[in-house]
Each structure stands twice: as structure tokens, then as C-alpha cells.
Protein backbone atom coordinates (compact mmCIF):
# COMPACT_ATOMS: atom_id res chain seq x y z
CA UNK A 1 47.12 -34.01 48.95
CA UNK A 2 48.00 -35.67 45.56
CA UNK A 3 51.06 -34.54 44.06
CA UNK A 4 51.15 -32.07 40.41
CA UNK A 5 53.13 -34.64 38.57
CA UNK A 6 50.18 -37.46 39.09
CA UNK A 7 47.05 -34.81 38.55
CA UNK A 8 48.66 -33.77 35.32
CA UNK A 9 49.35 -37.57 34.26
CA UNK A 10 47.18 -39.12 31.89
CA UNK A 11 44.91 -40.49 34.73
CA UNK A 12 43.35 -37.44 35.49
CA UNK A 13 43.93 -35.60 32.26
CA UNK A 14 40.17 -35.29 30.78
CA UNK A 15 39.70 -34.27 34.03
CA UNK A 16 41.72 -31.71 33.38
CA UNK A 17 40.54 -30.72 30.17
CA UNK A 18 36.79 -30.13 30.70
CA UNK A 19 37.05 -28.89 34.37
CA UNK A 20 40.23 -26.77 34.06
CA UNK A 21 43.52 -26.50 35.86
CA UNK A 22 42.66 -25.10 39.31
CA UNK A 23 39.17 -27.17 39.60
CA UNK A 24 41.61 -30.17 39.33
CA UNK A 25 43.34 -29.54 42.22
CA UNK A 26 40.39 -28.36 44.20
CA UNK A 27 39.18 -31.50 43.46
CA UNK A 28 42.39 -33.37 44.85
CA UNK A 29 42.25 -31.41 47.54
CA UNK A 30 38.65 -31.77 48.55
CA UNK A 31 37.27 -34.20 51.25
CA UNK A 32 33.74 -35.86 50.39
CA UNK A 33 31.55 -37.85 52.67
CA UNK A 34 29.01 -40.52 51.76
CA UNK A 35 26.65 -41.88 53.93
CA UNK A 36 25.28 -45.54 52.88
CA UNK A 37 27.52 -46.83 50.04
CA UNK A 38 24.93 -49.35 48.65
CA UNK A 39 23.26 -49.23 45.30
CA UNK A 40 23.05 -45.38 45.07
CA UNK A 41 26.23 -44.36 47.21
CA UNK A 42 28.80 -46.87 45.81
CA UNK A 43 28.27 -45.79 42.50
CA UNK A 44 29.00 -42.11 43.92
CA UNK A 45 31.64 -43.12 44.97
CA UNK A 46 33.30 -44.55 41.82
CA UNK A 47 32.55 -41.01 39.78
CA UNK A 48 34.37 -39.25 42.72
CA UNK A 49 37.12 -41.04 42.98
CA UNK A 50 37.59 -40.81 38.76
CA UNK A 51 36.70 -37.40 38.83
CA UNK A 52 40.25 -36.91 41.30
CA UNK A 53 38.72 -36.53 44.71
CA UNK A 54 41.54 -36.41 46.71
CA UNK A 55 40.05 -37.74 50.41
CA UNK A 56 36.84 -39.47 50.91
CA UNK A 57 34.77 -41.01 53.37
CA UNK A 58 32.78 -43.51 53.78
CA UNK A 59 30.27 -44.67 56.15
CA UNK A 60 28.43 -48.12 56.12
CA UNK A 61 28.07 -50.83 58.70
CA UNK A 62 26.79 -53.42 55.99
CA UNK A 63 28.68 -56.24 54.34
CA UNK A 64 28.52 -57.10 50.70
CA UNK A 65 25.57 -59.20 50.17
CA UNK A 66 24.67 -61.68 46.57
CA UNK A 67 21.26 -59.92 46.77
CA UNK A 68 23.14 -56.82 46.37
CA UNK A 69 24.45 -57.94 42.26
CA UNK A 70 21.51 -56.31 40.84
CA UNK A 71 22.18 -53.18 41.63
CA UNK A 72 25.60 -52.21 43.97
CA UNK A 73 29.29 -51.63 42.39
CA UNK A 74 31.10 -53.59 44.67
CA UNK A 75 29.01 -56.63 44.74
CA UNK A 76 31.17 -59.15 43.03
CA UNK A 77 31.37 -62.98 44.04
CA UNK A 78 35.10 -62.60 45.35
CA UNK A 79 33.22 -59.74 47.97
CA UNK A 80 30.23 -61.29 49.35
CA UNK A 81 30.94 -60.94 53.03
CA UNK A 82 33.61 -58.18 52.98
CA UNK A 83 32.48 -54.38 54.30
CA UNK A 84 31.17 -52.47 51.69
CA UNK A 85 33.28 -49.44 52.92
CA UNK A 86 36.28 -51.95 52.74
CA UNK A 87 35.48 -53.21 49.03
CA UNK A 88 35.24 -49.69 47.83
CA UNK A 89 38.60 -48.66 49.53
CA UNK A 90 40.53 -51.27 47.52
CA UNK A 91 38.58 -50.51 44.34
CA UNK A 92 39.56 -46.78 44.81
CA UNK A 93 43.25 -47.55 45.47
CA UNK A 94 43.20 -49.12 41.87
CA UNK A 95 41.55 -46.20 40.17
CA UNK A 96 43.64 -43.06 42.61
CA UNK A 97 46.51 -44.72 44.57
CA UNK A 98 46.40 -41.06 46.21
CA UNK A 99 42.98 -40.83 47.51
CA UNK A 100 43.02 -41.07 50.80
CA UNK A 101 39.83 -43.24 52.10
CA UNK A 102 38.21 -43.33 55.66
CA UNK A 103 36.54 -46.33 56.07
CA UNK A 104 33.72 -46.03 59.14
CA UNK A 105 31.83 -48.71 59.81
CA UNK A 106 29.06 -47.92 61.48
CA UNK A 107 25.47 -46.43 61.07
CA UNK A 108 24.56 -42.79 61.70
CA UNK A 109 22.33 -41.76 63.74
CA UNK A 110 20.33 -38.91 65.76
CA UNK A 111 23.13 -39.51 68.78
CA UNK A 112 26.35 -39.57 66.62
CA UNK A 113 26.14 -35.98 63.99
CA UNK A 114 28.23 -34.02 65.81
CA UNK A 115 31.07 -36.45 66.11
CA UNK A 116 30.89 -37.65 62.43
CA UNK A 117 30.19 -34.43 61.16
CA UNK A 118 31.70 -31.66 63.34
CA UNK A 119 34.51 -31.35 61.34
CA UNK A 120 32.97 -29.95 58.40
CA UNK A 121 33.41 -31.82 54.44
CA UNK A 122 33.68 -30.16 51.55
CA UNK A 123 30.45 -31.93 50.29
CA UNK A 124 28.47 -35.01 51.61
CA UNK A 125 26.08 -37.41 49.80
CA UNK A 126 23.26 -38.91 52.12
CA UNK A 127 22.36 -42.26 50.52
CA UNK A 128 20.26 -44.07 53.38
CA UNK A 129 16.78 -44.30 53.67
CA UNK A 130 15.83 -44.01 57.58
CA UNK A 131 13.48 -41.33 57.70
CA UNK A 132 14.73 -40.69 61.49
CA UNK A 133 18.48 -40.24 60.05
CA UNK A 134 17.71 -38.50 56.70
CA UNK A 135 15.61 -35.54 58.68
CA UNK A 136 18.45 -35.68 61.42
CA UNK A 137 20.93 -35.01 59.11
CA UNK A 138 19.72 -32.51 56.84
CA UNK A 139 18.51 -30.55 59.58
CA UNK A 140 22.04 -30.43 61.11
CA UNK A 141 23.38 -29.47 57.81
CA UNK A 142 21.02 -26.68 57.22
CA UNK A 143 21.99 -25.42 60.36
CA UNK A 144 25.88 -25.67 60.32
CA UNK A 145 25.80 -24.64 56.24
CA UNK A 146 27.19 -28.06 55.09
CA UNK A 147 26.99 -28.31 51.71
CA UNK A 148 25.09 -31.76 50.92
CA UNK A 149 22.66 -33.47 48.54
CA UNK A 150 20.12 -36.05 49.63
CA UNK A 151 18.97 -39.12 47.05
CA UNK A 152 15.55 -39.95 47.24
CA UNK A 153 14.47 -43.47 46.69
CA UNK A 154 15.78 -45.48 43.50
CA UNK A 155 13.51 -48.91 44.14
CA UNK A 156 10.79 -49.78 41.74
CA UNK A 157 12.09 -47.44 38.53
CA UNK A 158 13.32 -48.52 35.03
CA UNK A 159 13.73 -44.95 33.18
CA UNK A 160 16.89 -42.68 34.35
CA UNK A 161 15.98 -40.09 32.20
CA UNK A 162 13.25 -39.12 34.79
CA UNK A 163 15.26 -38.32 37.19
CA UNK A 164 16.06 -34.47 38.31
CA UNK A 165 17.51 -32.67 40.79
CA UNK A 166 15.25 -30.06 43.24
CA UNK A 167 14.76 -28.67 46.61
CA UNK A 168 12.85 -30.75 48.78
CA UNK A 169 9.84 -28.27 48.76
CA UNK A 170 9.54 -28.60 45.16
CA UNK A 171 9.93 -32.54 45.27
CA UNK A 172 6.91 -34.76 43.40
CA UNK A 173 6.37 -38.91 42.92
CA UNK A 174 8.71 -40.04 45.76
CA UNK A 175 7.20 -40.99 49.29
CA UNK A 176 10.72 -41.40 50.66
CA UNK A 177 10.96 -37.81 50.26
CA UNK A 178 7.54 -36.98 50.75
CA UNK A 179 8.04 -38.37 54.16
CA UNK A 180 11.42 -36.79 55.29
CA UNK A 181 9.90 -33.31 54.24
CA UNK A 182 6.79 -34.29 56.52
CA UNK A 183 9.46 -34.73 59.43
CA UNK A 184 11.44 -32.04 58.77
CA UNK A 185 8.45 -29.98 58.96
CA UNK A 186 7.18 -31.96 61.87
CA UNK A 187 10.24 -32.20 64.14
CA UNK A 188 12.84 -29.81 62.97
CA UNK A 189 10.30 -26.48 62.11
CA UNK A 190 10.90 -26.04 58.53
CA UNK A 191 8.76 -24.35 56.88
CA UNK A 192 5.05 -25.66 56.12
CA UNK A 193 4.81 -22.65 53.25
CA UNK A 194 4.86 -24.68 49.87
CA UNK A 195 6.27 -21.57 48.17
CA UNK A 196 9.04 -21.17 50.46
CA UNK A 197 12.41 -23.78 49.89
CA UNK A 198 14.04 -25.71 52.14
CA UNK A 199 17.46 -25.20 51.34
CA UNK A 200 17.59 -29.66 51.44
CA UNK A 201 18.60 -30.10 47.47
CA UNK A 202 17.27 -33.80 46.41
CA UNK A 203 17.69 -36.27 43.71
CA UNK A 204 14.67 -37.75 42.68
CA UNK A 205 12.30 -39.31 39.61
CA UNK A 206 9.38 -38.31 38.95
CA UNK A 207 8.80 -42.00 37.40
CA UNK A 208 5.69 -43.95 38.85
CA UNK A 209 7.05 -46.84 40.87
CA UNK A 210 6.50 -50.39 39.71
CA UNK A 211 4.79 -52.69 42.35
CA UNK A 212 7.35 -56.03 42.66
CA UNK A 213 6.57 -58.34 40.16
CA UNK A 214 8.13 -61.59 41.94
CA UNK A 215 10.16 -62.62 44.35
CA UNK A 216 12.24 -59.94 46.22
CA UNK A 217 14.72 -58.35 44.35
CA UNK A 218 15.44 -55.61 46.57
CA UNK A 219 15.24 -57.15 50.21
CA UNK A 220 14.75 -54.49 53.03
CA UNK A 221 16.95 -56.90 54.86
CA UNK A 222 19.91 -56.55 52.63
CA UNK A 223 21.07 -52.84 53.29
CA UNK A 224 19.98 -52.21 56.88
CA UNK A 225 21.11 -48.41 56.58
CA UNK A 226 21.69 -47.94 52.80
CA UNK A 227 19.04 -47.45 50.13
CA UNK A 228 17.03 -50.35 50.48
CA UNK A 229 14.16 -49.84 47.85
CA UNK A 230 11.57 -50.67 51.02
CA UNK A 231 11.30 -54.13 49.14
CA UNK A 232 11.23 -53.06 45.51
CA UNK A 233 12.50 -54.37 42.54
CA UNK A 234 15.67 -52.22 41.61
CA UNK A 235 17.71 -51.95 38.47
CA UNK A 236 21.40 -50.32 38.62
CA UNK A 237 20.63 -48.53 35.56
CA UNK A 238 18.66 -46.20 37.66
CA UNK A 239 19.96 -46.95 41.30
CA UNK A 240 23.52 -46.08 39.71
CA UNK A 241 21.87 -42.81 37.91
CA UNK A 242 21.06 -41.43 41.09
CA UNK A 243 24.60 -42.09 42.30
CA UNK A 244 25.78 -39.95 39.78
CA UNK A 245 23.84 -36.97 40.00
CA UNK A 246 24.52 -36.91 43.81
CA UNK A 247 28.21 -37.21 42.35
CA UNK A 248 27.77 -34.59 39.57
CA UNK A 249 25.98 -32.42 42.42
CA UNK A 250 29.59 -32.50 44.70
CA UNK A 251 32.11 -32.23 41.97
CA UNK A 252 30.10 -28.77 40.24
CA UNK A 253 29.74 -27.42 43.90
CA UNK A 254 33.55 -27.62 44.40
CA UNK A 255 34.38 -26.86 40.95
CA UNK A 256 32.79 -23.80 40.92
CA UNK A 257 34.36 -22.26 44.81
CA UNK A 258 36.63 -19.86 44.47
């Protein structure tokens, strides 16, 4: 846990000062997960760790990539090649020498939930876009009363301001989620009845996605577990949007426990 003398130091001041006093050190001493740190989850990450998160973890098996500049925090020329999870944990220990970071490198999947997840977080961000792994995990969240968010797809948007946050029941314009709602319907027995929720809060846009114009800006080759925009074109100006309302989701849920 970080110490009073550095949560009341300038660093985490405004922090301080908008939150309160005791959401500060609920902050420092809550433990967030994020699954897929690519151009969604890595921006998460950042606003976490500014926002005085005291422990995070992390879990990616991909490596910084130079198709990843477009849209991913940590994809800077000195990087290409390094873990993602690694790049992040020395970007964090410049921004909160005290956050403690886990890195795990490795994908999730159906086999491994209850030994990444048994031990309960305070809050974890999914930020992958395997259909398999996103109804997997939510399901096992509903079910053990994890407190989570889930990002929809980013790929093939320009406009932030059209993004919102919403159960999965309520969810419109994303077939990422469209699809994990048909599987959790499908596989897990959620509920088919339209009027009844989910209880899987999303982040999503209910912008119309642009077809690729050129080339391939957003390769599904280049995140093999992370948001991969299924081939889209991606901008960070949106990719890192979603990032922060998954972030924004975690830091009001633990701001606001008692």
C-alpha cells in the first residue's frame, strides 16, 4: 500500500481534490485487472495508474508491434519487440513508483478463469476481442459478483463522442457485442428476454463503422488476444476513448464503496 506522505504529495493531489480524502486511499489501496493491454487496455491503464491505483495487473502475451503506433500507448520505436505488459510496467513506475504491477504474460482462456481470477480484484477491464474468452469471462464474473466492464470494439470509428456506456442487453451498432450477447445467451443461459439486463455493463459507440479504406491499418495479426479491430482502420482518438471509460467505469465503482 502507498504510503500518506506520497498520496498527499503533489502527484496525486487533484486526485485528491475532486475525489476526496478517503476515495484516495481506496484508490491506493485497490487492485485492478486488465485483460489485453493493446489499443483500448493500455490506455486504461495509464488513467489508472494517474488516478493512484495502488496494484494492478496486467495480462497480455503480445509484444509491442510498429503496426501498433496508430493507436496503442506504449508503442514507441525504443519498444517494438518488448511485452506490452513489460512496457507499461516501466511507464507506470515513472508516473507511481508505488504501484505495484503484475505483469502476466499469457492469454486467457476458457481453461485458465479460476486460476487468474479466483482471487477476486477490486475491478477488472476486459479489453480482448475473442468471442470464446469475452462470454467465458463475463459469465464467470456474473456468477462470482466480480465487478467488471467489458469494451466493445473500437476498429473502424472516428467520433468519441458516440460512445456510451450500457448493459449488454441494451447494446446497439457493435457486432463484437452483438455476438458475445448471442453466446452468452447461447452457451451460458442468460436471458433471451430483451427487457430483462444482463448484469455485463459495456462500452460501446453507437457510430456506423467505416469499411477500410487502404491498406491494413489495424492487422488482425498484430494483437492476437487484444482488441484487434477484426482488420479495421483504427484511430487512438477513439481506441484510447474507450480505454478511458472502462477506466472512469473502475475508479467511480471504487470511489463510491464504502
Amino acid at each position: 500500500m502507498q504510503d500518506a506522505a506520497f498520496l498527499s504529495s503533489r502527484r496525486f493531489g487533484g486526485i485528491a481534490r475532486l475525489y476526496g480524502d478517503e476515495a484516495l486511499v481506496r484508490f491506493s489501496r485497490a487492485h485492478v485487472c486488465v485483460v489485453g493491454v493493446g489499443g483500448v487496455g493500455s490506455w486504461a491503464v495509464e488513467a489508472l495508474a494517474r488516478s493512484g491505483i495502488g496494484r494492478l495487473t496486467l495480462i497480455d502475451l503480445d509484444n509491442v508491434a510498429e503496426s501498433n503506433v496508430n493507436r496503442q500507448l506504449h508503442a514507441l520505436t525504443d519498444d517494438f519487440g518488448k511485452a506490452k505488459v513489460t512496457a507499461l510496467r516501466e511507464r507506470i513506475a515513472q508516473i507511481n513508483p508505488q504501484c505495484e504491477v503484475t505483469e502476466i504474460e499469457d492469454f486467457v482462456t476458457e481453461d485458465n478463469l479460476d486460476e487468474l481470477f479466483r482471487r477476486p480484484f477490486d475491478f477488472v477491464i476486459d479489453a480482448i476481442d475473442q468471442i470464446r474468452v469475452k462470454a467465458a469471462m463475463a459469465a464467470y464474473f456474473v456468477q462470482h459478483k466480480q465487478p467488471f466492464i467489458i469494451s466493445g470494439g473500437a476498429g473502424g470509428q472516428k467520433n468519441p463522442a458516440l460512445i456510451q456506456t450500457a448493459d449488454l442487453s441494451r447494446v446497439t451498432h457493435d457486432p463484437l457485442l452483438s455476438n458475445l450477447r448471442y453466446t452468452l445467451r447461447k452457451r451460458y443461459g442468460f436471458s433471451r428476454d430483451t427487457k430483462e439486463k444482463m448484469r455485463v455493463p459495456c462500452v460501446y459507440s453507437t457510430e456506423n463503422i467505416t469499411p477500410p479504406q487502404s491498406g491494413e491499418a489495424c492487422s488482425t495479426d498484430a494483437a492476437p488476444q487484444g482488441l484487434s479491430c477484426a482488420g479495421y482502420g483504427a484511430s487512438m482518438l477513439v481506441t484510447a476513448s474507450f480505454g478511458l471509460y472502462c477506466a472512469q467505469a473502475a475508479v467511480e465503482h471504487i470511489a463510491g464503496r464504502k
